[in-house]
N, C-alpha and C. Protein backbone atom coordinates (compact mmCIF):
# COMPACT_ATOMS: atom_id res chain seq x y z
N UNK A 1 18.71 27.30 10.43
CA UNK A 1 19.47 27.86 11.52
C UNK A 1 20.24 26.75 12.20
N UNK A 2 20.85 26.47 11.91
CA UNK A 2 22.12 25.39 12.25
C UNK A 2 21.72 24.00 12.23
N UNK A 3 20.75 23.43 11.75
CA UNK A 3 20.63 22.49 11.30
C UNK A 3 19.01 22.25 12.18
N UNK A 4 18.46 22.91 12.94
CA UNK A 4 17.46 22.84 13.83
C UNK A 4 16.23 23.56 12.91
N UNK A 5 15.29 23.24 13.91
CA UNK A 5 13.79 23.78 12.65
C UNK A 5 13.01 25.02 13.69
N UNK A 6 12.90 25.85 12.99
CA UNK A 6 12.35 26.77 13.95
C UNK A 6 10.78 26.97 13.43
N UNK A 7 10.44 27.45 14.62
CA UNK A 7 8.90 27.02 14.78
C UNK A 7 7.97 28.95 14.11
N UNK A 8 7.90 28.93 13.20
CA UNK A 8 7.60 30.33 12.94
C UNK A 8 6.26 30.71 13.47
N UNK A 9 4.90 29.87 14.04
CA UNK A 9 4.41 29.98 14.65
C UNK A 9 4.59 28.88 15.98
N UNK A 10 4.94 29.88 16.87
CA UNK A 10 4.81 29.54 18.14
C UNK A 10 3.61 29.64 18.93
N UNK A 11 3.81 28.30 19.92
CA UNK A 11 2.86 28.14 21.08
C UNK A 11 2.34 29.22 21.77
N UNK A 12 0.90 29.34 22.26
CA UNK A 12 0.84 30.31 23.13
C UNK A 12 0.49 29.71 24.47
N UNK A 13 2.00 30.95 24.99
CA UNK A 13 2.34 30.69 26.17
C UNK A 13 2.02 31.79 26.82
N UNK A 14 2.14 31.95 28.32
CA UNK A 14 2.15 33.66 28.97
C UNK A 14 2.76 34.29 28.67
N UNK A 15 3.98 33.91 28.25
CA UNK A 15 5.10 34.64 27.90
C UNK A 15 5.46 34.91 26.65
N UNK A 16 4.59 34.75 25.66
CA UNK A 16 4.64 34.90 24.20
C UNK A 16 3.58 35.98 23.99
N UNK A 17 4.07 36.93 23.14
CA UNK A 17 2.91 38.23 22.58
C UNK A 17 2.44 37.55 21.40
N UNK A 18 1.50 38.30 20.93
CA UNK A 18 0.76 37.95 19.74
C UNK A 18 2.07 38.59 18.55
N UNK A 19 2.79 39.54 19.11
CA UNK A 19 3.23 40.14 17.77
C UNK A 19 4.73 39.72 17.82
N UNK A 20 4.48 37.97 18.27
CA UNK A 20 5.94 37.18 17.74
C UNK A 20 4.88 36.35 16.85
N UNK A 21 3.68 36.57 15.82
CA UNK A 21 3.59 35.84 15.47
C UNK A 21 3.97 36.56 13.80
N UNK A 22 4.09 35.66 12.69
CA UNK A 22 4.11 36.69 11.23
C UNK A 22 2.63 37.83 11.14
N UNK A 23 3.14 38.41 10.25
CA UNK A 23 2.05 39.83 9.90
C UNK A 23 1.54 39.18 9.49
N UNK A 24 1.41 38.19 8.61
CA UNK A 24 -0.17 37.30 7.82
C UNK A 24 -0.85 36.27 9.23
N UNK A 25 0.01 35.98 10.29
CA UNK A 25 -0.93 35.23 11.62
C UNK A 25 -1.62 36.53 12.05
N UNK A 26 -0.94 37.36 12.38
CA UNK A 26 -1.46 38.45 13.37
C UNK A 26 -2.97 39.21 12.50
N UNK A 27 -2.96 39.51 10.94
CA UNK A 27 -3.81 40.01 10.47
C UNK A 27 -5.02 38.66 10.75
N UNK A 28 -5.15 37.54 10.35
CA UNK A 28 -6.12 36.52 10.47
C UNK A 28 -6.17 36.42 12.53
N UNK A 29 -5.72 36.74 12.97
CA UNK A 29 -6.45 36.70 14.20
C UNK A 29 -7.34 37.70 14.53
N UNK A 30 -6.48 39.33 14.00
CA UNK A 30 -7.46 40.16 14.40
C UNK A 30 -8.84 40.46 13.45
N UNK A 31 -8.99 39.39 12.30
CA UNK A 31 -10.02 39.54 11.44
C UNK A 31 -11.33 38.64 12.45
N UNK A 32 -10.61 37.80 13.32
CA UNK A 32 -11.42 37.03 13.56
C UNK A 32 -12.01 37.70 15.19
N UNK A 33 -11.36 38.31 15.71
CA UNK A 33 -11.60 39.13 16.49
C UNK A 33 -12.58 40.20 16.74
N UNK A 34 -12.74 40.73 15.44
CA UNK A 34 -13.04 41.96 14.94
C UNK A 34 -15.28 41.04 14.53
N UNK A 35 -15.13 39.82 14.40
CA UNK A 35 -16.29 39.03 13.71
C UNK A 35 -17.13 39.05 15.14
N UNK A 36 -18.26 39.30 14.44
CA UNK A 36 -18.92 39.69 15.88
C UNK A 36 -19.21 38.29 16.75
N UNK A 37 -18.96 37.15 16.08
CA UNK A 37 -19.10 35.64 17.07
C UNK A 37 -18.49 34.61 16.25
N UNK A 38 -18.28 33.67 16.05
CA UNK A 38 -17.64 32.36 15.89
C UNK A 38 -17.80 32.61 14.05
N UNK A 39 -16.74 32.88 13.44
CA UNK A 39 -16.88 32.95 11.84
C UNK A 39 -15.50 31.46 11.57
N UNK A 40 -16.64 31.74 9.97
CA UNK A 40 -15.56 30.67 9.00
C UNK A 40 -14.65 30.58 8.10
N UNK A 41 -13.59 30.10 7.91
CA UNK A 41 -12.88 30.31 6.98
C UNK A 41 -13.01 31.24 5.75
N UNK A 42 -14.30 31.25 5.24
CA UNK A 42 -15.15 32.14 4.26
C UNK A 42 -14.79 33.12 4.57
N UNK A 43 -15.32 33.64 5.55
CA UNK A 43 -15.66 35.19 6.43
C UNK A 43 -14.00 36.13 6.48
N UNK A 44 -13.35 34.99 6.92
CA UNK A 44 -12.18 35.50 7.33
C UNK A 44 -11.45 35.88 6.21
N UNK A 45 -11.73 35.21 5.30
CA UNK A 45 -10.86 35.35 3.84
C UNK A 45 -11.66 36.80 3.59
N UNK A 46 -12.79 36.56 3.17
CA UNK A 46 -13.26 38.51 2.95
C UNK A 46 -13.14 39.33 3.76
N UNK A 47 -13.24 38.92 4.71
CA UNK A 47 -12.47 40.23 5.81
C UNK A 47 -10.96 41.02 5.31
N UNK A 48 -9.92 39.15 4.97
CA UNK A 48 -8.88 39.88 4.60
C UNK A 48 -8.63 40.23 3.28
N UNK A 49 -9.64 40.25 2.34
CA UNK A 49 -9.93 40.54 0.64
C UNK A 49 -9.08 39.77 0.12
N UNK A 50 -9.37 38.58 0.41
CA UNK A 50 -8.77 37.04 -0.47
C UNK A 50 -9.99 36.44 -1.06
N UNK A 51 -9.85 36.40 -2.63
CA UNK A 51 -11.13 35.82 -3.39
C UNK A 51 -11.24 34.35 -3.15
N UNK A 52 -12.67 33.91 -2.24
CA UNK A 52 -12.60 33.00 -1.56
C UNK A 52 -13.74 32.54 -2.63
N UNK A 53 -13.62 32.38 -3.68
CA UNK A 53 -14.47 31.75 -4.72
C UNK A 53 -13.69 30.99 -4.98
N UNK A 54 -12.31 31.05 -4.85
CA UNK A 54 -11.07 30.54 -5.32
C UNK A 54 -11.39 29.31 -4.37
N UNK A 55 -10.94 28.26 -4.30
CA UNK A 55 -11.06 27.26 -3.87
C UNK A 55 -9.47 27.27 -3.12
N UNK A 56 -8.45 27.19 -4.20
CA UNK A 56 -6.73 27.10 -4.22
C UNK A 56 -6.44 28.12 -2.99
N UNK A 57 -7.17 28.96 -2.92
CA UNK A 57 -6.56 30.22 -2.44
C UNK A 57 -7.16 30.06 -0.80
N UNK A 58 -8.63 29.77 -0.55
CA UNK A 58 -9.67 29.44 0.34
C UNK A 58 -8.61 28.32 1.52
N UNK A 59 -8.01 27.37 0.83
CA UNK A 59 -7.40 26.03 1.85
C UNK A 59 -6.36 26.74 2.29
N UNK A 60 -5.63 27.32 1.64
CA UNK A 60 -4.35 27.67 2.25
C UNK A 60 -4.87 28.49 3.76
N UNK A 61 -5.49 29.50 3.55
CA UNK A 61 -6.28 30.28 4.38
C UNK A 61 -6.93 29.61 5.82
N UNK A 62 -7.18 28.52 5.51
CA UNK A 62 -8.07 27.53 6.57
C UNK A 62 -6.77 26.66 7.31
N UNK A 63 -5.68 26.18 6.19
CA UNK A 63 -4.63 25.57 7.19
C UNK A 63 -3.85 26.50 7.78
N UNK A 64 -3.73 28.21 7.90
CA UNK A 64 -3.30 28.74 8.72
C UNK A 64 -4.01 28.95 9.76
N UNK A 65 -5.70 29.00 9.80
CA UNK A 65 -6.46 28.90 10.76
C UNK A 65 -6.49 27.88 11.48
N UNK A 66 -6.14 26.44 10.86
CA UNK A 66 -5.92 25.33 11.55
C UNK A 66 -4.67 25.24 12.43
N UNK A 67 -3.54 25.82 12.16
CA UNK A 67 -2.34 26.13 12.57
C UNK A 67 -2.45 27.01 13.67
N UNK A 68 -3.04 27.50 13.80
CA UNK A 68 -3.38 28.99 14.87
C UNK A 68 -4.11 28.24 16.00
N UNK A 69 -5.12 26.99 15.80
CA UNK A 69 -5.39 26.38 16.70
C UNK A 69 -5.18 25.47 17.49
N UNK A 70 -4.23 24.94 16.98
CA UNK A 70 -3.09 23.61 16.99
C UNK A 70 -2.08 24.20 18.04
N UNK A 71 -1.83 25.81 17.84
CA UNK A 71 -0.75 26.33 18.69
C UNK A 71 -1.63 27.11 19.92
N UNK A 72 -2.63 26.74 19.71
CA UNK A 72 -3.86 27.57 20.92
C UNK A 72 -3.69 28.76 20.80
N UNK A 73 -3.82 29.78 19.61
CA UNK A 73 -3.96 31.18 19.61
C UNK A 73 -5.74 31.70 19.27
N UNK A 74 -6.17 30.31 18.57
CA UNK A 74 -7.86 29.76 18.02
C UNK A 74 -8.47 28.87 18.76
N UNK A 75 -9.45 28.85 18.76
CA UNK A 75 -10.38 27.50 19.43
C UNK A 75 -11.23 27.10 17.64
N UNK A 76 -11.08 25.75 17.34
CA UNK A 76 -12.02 25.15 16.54
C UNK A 76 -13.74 24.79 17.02
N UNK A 77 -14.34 25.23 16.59
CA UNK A 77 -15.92 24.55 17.19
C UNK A 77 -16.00 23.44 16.45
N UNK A 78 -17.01 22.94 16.91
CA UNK A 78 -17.59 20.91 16.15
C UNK A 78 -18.36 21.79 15.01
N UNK A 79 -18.50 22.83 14.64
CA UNK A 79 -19.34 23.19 13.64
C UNK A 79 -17.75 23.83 12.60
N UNK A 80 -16.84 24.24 13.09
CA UNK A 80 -16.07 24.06 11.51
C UNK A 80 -15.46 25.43 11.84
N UNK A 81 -16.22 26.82 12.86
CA UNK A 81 -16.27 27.63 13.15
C UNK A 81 -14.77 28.11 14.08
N UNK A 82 -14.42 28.98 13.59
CA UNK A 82 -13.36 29.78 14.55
C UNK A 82 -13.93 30.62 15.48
N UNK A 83 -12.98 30.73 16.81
CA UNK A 83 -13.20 32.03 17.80
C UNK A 83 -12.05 31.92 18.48
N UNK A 84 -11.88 33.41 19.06
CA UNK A 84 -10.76 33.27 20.06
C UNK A 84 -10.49 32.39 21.17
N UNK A 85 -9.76 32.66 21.46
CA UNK A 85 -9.55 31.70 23.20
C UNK A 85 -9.82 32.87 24.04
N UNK A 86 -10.65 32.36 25.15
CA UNK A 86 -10.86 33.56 26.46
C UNK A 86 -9.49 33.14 27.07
């Protein structure tokens, strides 16, 4: 877009909805939502029926979860674990 980089996941701000984020952010938040307490990359992948035996398939999955937390839409735990932000 004119020579600038646009940010396809954006910061969360007050003023940002969840549903400026892509349909593949928005489905991995509400999988994690839906987990009755702090789940892992694992969990989240079978929630969203991604064969997480797959290794290839498993990382990609975890750096969008890492991405989601980086932009504060996730909280990371010291145990490896996802949960929302209150």
């Amino acid at each position: 877009m004119g020579g600038r980089a646009v940010m396809l996941i954006p910061h969360r701000t007050s003023g940002v909805e969840e549903s400026t984020l892509p349909p593949d952010y928005q489905r991995i938040l509400a999988a994690v939502r839906q987990a009755a307490g702090p789940v892992m990359a694992r969990q989240v992948g079978d929630a969203l029926g991604i064969d997480v035996s797959v290794r290839a398939k498993l990382e990609p999955l975890r750096g969008r979860l890492v991405r989601l937390v980086d932009r504060g839409w996730l909280r990371k735990l010291p145990d490896g674990r996802f949960t929302t932000c209150l």
